[in-house]
N, C-alpha and C. Protein backbone atom coordinates (compact mmCIF):
# COMPACT_ATOMS: atom_id res chain seq x y z
N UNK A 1 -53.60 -82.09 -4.47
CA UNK A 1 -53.29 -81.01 -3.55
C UNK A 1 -53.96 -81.21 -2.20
N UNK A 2 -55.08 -82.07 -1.96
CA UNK A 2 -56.19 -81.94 -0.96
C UNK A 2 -55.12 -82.89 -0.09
N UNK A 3 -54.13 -84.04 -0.34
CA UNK A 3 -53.76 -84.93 0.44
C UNK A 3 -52.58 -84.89 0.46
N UNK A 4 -51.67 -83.59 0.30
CA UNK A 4 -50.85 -82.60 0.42
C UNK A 4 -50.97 -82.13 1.87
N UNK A 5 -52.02 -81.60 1.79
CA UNK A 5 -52.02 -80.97 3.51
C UNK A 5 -52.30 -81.19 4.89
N UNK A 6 -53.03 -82.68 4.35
CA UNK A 6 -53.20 -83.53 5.70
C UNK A 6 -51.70 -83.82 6.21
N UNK A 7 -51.22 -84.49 5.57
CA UNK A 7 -49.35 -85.13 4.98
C UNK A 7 -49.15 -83.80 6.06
N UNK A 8 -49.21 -82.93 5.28
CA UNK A 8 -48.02 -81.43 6.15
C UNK A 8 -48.32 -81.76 7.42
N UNK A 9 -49.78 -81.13 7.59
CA UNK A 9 -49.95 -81.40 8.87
C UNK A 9 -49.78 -82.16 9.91
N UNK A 10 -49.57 -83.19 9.58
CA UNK A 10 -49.13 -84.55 10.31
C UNK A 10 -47.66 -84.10 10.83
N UNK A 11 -47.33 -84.31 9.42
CA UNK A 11 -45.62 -83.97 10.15
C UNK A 11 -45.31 -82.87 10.22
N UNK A 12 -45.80 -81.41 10.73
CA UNK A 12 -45.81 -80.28 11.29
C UNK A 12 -46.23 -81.06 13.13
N UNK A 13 -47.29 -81.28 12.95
CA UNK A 13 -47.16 -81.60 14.38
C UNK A 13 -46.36 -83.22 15.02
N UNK A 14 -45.94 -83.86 14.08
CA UNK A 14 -45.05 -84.70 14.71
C UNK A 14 -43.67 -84.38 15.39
N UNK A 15 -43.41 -83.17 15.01
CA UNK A 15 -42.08 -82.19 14.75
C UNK A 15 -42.54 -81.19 15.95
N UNK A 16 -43.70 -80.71 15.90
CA UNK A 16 -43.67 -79.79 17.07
C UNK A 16 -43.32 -80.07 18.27
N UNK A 17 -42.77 -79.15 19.13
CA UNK A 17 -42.22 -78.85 20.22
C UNK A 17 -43.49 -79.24 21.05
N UNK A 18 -44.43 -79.15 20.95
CA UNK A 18 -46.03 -78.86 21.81
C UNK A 18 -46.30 -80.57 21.48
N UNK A 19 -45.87 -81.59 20.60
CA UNK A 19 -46.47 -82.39 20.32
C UNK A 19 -45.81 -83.48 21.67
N UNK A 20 -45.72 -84.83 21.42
CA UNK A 20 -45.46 -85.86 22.39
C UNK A 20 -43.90 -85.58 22.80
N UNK A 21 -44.15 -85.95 24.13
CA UNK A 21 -42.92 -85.31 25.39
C UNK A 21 -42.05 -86.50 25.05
N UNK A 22 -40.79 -86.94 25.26
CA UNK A 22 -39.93 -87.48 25.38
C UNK A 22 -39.60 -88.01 26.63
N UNK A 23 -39.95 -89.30 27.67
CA UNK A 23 -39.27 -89.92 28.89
C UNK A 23 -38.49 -91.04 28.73
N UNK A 24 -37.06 -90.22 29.29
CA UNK A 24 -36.35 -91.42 29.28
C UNK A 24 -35.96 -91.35 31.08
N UNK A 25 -36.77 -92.23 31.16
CA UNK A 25 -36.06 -92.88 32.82
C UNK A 25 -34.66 -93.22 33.55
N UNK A 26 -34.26 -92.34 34.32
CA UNK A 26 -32.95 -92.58 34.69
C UNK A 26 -32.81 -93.85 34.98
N UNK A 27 -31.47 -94.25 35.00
CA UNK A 27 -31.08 -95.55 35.17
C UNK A 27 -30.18 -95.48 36.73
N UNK A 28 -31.07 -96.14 37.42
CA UNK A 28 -30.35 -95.98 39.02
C UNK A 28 -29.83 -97.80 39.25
N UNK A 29 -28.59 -97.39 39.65
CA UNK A 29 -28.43 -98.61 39.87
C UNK A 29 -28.24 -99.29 41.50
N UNK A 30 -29.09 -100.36 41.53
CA UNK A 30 -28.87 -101.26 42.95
C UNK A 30 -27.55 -100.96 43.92
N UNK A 31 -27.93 -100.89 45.13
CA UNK A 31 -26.23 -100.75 45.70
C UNK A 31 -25.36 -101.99 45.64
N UNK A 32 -24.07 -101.70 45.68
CA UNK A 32 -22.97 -102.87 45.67
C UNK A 32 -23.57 -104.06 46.89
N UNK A 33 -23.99 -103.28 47.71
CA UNK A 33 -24.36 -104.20 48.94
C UNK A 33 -26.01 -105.29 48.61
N UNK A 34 -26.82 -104.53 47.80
CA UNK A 34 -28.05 -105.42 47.56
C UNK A 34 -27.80 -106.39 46.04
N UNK A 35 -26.53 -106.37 45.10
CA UNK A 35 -26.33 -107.25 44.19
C UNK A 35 -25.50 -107.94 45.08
N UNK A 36 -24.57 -108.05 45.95
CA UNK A 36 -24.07 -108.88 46.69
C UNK A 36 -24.89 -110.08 47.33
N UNK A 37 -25.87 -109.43 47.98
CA UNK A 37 -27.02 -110.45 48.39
C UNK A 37 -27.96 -111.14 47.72
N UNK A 38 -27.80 -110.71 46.50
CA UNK A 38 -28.92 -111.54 45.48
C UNK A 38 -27.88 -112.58 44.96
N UNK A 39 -26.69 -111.72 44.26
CA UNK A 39 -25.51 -113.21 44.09
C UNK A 39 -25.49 -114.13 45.22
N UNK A 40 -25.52 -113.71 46.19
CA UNK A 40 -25.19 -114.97 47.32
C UNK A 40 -26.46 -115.96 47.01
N UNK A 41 -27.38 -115.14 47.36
CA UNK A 41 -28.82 -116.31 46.93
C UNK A 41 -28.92 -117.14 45.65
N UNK A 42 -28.06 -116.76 45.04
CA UNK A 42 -28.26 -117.41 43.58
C UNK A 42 -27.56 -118.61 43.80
N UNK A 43 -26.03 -118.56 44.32
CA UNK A 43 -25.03 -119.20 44.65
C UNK A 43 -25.22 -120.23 45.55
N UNK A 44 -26.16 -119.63 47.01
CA UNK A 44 -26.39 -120.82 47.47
C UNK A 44 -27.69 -121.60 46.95
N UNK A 45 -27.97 -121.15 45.86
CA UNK A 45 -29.37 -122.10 45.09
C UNK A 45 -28.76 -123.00 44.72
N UNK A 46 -27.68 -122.80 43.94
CA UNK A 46 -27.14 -123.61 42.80
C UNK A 46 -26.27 -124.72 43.32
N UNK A 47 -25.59 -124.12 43.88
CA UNK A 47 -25.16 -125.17 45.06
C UNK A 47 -25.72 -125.99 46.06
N UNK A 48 -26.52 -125.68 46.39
CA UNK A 48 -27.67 -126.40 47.04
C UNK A 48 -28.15 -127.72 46.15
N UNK A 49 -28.47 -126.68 44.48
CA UNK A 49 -29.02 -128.15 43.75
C UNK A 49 -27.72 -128.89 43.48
N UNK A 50 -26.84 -128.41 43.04
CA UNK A 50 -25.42 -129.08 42.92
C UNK A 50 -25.35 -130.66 44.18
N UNK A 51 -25.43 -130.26 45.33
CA UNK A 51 -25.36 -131.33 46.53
C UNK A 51 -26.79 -132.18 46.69
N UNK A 52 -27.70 -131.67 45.59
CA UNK A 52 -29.48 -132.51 45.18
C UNK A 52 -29.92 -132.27 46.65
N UNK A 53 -29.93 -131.04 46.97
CA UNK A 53 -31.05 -130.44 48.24
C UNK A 53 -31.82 -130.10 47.97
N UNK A 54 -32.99 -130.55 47.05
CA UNK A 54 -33.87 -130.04 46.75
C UNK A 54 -35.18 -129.43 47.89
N UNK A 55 -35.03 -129.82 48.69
CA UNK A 55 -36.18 -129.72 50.20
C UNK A 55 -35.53 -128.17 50.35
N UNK A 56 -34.06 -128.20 50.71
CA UNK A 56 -33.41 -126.72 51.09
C UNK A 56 -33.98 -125.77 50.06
N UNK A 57 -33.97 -126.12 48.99
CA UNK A 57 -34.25 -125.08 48.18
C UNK A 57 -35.81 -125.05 47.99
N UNK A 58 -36.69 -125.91 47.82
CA UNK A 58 -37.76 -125.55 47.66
C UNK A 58 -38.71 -124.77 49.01
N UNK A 59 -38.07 -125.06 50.27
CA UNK A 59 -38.03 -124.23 51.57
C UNK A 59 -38.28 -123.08 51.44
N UNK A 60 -36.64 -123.07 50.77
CA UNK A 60 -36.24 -121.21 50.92
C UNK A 60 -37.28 -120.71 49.94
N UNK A 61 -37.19 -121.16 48.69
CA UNK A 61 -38.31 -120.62 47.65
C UNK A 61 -39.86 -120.36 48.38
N UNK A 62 -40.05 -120.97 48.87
CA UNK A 62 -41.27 -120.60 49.99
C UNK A 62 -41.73 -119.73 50.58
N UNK A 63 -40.22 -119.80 51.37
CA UNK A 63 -40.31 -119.02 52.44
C UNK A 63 -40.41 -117.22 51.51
N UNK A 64 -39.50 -117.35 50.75
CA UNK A 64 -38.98 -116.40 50.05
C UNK A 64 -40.49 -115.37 49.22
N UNK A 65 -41.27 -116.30 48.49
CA UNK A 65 -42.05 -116.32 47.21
C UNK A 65 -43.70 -116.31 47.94
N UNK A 66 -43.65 -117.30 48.71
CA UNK A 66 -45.11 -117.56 49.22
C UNK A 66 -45.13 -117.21 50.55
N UNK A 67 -44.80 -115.83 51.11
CA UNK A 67 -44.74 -116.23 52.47
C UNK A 67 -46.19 -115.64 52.83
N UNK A 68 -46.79 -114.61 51.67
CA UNK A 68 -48.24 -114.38 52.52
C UNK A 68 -49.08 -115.72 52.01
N UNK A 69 -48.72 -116.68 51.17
CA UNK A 69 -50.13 -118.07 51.20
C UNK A 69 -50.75 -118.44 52.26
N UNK A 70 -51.57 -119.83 52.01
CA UNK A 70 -52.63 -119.83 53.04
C UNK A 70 -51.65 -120.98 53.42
N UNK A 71 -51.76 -121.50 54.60
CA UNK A 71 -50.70 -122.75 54.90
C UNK A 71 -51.05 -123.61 54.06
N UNK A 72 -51.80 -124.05 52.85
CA UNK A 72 -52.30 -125.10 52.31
C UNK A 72 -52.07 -125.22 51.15
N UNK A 73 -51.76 -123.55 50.04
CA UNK A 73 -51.01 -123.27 49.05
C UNK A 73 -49.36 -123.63 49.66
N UNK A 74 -48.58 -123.17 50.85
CA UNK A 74 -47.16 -122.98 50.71
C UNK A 74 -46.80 -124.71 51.20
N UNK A 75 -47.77 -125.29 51.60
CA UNK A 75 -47.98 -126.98 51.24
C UNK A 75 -47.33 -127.50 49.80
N UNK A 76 -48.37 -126.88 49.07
CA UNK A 76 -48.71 -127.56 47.75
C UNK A 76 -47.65 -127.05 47.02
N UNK A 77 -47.14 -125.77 47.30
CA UNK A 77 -46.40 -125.11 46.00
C UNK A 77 -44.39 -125.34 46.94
N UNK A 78 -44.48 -125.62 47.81
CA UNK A 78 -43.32 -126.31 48.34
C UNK A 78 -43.35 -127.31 47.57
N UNK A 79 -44.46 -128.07 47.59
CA UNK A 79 -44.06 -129.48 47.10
C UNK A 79 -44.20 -129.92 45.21
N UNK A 80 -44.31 -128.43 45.24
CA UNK A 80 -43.97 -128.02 43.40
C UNK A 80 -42.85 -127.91 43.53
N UNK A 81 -42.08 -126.64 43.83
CA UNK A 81 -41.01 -126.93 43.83
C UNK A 81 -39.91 -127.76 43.86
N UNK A 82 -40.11 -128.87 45.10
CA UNK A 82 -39.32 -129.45 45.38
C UNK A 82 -39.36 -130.70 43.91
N UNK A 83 -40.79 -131.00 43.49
CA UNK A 83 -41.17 -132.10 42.81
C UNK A 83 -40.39 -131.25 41.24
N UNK A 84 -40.17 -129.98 40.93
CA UNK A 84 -39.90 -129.91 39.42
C UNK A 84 -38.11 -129.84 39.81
N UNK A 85 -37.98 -129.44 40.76
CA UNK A 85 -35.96 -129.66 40.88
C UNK A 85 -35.75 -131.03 41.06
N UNK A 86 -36.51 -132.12 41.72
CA UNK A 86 -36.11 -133.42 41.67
C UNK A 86 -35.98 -133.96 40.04
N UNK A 87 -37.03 -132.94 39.31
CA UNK A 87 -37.25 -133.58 37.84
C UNK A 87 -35.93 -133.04 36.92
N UNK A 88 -35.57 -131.95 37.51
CA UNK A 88 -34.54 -131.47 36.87
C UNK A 88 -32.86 -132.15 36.97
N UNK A 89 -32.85 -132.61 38.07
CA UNK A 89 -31.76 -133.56 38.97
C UNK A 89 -31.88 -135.09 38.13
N UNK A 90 -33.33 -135.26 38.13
CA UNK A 90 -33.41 -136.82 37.48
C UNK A 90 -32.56 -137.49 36.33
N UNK A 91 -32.40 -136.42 35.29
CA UNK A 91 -31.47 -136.52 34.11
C UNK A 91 -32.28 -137.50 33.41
N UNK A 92 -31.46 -137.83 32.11
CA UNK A 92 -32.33 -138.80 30.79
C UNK A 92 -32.68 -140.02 31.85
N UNK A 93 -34.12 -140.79 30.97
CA UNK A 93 -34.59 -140.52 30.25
C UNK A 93 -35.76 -139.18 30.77
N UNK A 94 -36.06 -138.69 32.20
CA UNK A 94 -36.58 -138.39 32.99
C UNK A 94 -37.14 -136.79 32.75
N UNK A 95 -35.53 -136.10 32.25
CA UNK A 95 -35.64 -135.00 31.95
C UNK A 95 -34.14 -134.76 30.89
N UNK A 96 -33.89 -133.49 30.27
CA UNK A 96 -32.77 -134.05 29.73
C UNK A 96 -31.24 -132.82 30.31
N UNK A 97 -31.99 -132.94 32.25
CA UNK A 97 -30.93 -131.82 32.72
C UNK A 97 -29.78 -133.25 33.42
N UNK A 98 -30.75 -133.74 34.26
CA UNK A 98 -29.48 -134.41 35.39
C UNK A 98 -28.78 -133.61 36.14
N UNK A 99 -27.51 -133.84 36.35
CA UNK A 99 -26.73 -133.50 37.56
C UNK A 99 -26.21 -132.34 36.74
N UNK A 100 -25.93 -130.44 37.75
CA UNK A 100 -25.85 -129.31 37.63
C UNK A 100 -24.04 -129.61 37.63
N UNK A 101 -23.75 -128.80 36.48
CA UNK A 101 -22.32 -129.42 35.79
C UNK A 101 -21.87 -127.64 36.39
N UNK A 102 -22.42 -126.69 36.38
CA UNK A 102 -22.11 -125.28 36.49
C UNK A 102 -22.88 -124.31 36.12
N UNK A 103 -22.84 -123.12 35.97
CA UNK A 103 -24.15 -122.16 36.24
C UNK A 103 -23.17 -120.83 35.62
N UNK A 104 -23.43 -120.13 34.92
CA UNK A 104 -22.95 -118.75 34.98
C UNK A 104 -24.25 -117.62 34.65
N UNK A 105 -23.81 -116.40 35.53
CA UNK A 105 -24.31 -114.92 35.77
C UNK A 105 -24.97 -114.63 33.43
N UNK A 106 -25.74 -114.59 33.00
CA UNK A 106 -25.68 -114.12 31.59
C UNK A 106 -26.52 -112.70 31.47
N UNK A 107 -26.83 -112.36 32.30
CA UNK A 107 -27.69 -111.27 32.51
C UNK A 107 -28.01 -110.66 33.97
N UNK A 108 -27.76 -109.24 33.86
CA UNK A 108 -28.22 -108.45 34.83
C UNK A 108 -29.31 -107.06 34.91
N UNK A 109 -29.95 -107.26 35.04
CA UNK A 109 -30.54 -105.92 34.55
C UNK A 109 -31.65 -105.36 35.79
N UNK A 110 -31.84 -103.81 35.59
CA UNK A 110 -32.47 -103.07 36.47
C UNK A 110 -33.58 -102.58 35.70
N UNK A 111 -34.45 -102.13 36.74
CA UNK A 111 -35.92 -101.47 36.21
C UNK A 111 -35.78 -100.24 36.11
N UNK A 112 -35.71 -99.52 35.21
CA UNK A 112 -35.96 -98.19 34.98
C UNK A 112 -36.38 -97.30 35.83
N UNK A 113 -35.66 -96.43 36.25
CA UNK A 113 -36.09 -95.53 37.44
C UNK A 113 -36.63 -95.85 38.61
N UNK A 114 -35.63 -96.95 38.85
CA UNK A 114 -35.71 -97.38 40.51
C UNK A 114 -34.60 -98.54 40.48
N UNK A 115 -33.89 -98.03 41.78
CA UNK A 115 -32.81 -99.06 42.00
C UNK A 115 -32.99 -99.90 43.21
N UNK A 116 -34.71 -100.35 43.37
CA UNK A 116 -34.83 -101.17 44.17
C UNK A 116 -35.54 -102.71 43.59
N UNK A 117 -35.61 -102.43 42.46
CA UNK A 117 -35.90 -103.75 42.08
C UNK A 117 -35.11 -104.17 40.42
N UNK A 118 -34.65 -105.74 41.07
CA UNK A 118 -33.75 -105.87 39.45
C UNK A 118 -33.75 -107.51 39.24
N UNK A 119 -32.98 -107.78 38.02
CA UNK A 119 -33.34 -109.44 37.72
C UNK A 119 -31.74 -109.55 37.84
N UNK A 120 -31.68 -111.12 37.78
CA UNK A 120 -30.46 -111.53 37.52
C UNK A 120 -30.80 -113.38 36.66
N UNK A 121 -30.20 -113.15 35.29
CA UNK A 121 -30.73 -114.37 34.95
C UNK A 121 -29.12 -115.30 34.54
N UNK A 122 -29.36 -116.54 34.83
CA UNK A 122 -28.41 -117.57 34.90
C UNK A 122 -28.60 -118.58 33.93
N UNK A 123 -27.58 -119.40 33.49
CA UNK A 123 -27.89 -120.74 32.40
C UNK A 123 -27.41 -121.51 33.47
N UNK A 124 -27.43 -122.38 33.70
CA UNK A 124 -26.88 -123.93 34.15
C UNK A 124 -27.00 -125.03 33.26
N UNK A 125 -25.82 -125.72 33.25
CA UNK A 125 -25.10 -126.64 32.45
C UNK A 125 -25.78 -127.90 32.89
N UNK A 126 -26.05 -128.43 32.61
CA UNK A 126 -26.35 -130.01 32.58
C UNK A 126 -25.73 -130.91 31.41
N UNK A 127 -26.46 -132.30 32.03
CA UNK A 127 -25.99 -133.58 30.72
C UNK A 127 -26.09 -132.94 29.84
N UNK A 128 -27.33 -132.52 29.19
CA UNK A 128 -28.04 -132.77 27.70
C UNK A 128 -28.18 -131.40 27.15
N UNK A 129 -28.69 -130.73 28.10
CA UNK A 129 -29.47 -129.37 27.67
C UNK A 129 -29.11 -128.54 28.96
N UNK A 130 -28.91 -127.29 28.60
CA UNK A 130 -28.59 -126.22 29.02
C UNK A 130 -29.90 -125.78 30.32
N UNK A 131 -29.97 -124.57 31.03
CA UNK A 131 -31.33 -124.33 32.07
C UNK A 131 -31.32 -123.07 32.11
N UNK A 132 -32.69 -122.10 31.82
CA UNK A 132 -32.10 -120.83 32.42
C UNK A 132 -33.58 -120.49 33.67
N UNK A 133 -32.31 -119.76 34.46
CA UNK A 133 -33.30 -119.51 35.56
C UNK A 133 -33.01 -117.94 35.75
N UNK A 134 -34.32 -117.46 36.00
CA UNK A 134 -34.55 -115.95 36.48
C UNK A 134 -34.77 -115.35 37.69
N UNK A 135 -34.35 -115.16 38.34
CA UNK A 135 -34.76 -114.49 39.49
C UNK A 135 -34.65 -112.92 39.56
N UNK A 136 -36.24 -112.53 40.50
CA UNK A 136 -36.35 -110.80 40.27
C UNK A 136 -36.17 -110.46 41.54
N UNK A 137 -35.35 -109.38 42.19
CA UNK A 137 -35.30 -109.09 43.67
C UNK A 137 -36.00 -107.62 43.30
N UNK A 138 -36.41 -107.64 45.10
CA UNK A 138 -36.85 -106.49 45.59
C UNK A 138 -35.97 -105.86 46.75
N UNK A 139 -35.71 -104.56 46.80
CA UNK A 139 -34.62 -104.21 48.03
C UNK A 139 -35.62 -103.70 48.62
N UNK A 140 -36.28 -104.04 50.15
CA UNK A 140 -37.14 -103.52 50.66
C UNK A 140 -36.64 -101.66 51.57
N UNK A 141 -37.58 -101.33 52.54
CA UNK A 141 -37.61 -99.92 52.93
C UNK A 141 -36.45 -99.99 54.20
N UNK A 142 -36.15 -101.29 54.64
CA UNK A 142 -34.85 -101.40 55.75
C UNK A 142 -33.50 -101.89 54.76
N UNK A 143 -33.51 -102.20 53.17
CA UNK A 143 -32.16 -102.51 51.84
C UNK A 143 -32.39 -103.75 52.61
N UNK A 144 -33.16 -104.31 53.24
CA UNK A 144 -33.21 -106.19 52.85
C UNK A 144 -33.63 -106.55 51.51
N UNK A 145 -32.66 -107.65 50.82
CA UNK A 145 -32.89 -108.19 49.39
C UNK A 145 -34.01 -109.43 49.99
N UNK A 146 -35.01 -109.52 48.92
CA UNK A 146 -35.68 -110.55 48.59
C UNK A 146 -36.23 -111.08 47.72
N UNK A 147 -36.07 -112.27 47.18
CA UNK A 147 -36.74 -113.11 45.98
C UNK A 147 -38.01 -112.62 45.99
N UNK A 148 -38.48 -111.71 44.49
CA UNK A 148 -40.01 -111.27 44.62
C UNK A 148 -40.22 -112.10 43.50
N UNK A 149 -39.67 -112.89 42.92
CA UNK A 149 -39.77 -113.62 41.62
C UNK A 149 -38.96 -114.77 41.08
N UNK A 150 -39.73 -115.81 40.86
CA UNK A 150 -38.51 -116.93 40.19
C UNK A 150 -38.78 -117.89 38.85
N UNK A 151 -38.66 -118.36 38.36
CA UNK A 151 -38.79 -119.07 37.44
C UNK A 151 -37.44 -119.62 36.49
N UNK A 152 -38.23 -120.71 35.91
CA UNK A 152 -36.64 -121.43 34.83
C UNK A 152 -37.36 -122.02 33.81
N UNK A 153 -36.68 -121.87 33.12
CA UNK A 153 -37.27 -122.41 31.43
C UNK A 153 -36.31 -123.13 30.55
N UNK A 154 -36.75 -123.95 29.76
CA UNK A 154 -35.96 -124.60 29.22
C UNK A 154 -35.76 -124.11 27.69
N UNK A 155 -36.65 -123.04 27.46
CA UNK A 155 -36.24 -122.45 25.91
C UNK A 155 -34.90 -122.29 25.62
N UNK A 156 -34.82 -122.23 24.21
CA UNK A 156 -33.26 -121.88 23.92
C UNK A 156 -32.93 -120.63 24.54
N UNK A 157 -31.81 -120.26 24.83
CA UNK A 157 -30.97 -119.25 25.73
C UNK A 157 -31.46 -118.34 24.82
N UNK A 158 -30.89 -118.65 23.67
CA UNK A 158 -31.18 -117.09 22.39
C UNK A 158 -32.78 -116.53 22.45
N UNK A 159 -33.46 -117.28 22.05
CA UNK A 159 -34.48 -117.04 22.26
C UNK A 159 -35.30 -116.25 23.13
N UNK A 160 -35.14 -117.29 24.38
CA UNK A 160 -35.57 -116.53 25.70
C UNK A 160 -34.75 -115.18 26.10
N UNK A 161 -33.74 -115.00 25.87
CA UNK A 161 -32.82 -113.61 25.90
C UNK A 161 -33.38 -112.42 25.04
N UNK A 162 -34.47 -112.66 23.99
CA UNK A 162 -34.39 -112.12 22.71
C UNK A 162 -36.15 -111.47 23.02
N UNK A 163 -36.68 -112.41 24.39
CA UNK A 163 -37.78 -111.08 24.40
C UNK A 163 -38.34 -110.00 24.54
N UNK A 164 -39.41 -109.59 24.64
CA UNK A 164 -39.31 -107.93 24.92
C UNK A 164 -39.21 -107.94 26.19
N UNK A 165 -39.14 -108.41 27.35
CA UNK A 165 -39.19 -108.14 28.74
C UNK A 165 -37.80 -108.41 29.18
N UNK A 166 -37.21 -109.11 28.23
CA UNK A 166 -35.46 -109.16 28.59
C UNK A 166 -34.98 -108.08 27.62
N UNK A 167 -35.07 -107.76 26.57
CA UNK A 167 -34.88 -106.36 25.92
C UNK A 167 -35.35 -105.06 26.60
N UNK A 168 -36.27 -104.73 27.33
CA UNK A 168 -36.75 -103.97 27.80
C UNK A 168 -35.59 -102.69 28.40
N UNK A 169 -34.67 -103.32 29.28
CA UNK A 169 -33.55 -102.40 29.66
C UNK A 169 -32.69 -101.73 29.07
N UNK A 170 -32.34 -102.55 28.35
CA UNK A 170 -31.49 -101.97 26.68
C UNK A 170 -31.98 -101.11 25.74
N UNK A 171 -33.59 -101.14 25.46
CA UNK A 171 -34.14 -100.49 24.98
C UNK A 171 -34.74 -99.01 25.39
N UNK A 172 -34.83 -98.80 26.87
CA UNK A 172 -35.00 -97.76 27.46
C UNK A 172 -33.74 -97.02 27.26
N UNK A 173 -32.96 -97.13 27.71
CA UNK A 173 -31.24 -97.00 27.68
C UNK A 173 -30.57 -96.68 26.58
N UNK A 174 -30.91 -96.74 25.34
CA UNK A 174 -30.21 -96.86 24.30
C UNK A 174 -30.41 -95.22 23.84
């Protein structure tokens, strides 16, 4: 009987009205005009690596990503960039992407209660193995879009799709 009433109690107040509040964050979405500008950026990435501009793109990534560094980081991390897309371009035995065969949109998603910042994640096709790349925009206080985030990974698609920070939107939402 003694462990009877702890039990109640528990779920008397799990149930109460007075107990934990419920937030679900509206879902605002980006304007037509700031996913326009992040597609374009994506588009001219990909294409860019498509024509092996890697300098163009590791530039813009710069300019984009590092623009408060010290001139000596946006040195070094330009010349990251440019040095892991050349590796990606290289193809077998080098890497196992080579030359960018095509790219499609596999994900879009927004941050919960704000429609100024959102991801857009992509696969690109290569020789061997597949690529996915992420990019996170920010719509600043004048709706200029900008790369506040980038990265690419070579995990399996499923996988990398399947974490909690790519679940995250779906799961608020649901």
């Amino acid at each position: 009987m003694k462990s009877v009433i702890p039990v109640a109690l528990i779920a008397l107040l799990a149930t109460s009205p007075s107990g934990a509040q419920e937030f679900k964050a509206e879902l605002k979405t980006p304007s037509a005009s700031a996913l326009a500008a992040a597609r374009k950026m994506c588009t001219e990435l990909f294409e860019n690596l498509k024509a092996g501009k890697t300098q163009e793109i590791a530039d813009w990534l710069q300019a984009q990503i590092g623009y408060l560094d010290s001139e000596a980081n946006k040195i070094t991390n330009r010349n990251k960039y440019k040095s892991q897309l050349d590796v990606v371009l290289a193809g077998p035995p080098a890497s196992p992407y080579g030359k960018v065969d095509g790219y499609d949109l596999i994900d879009e998603a927004y941050l919960p209660g704000t429609n100024r910042y959102f991801r857009f994640v992509y696969m690109s096709y290569h020789q061997k193995a597949p690529l996915i790349w992420e990019f996170r925009f920010y719509v600043g206080p004048s709706s200029q879009v900008s790369l506040n985030s980038f990265a690419f990974s070579d995990k399996n698609p499923f996988e990398y799709m399947s974490t909690s920070d790519m679940r995250l939107p779906s799961w608020v939402h649901e």
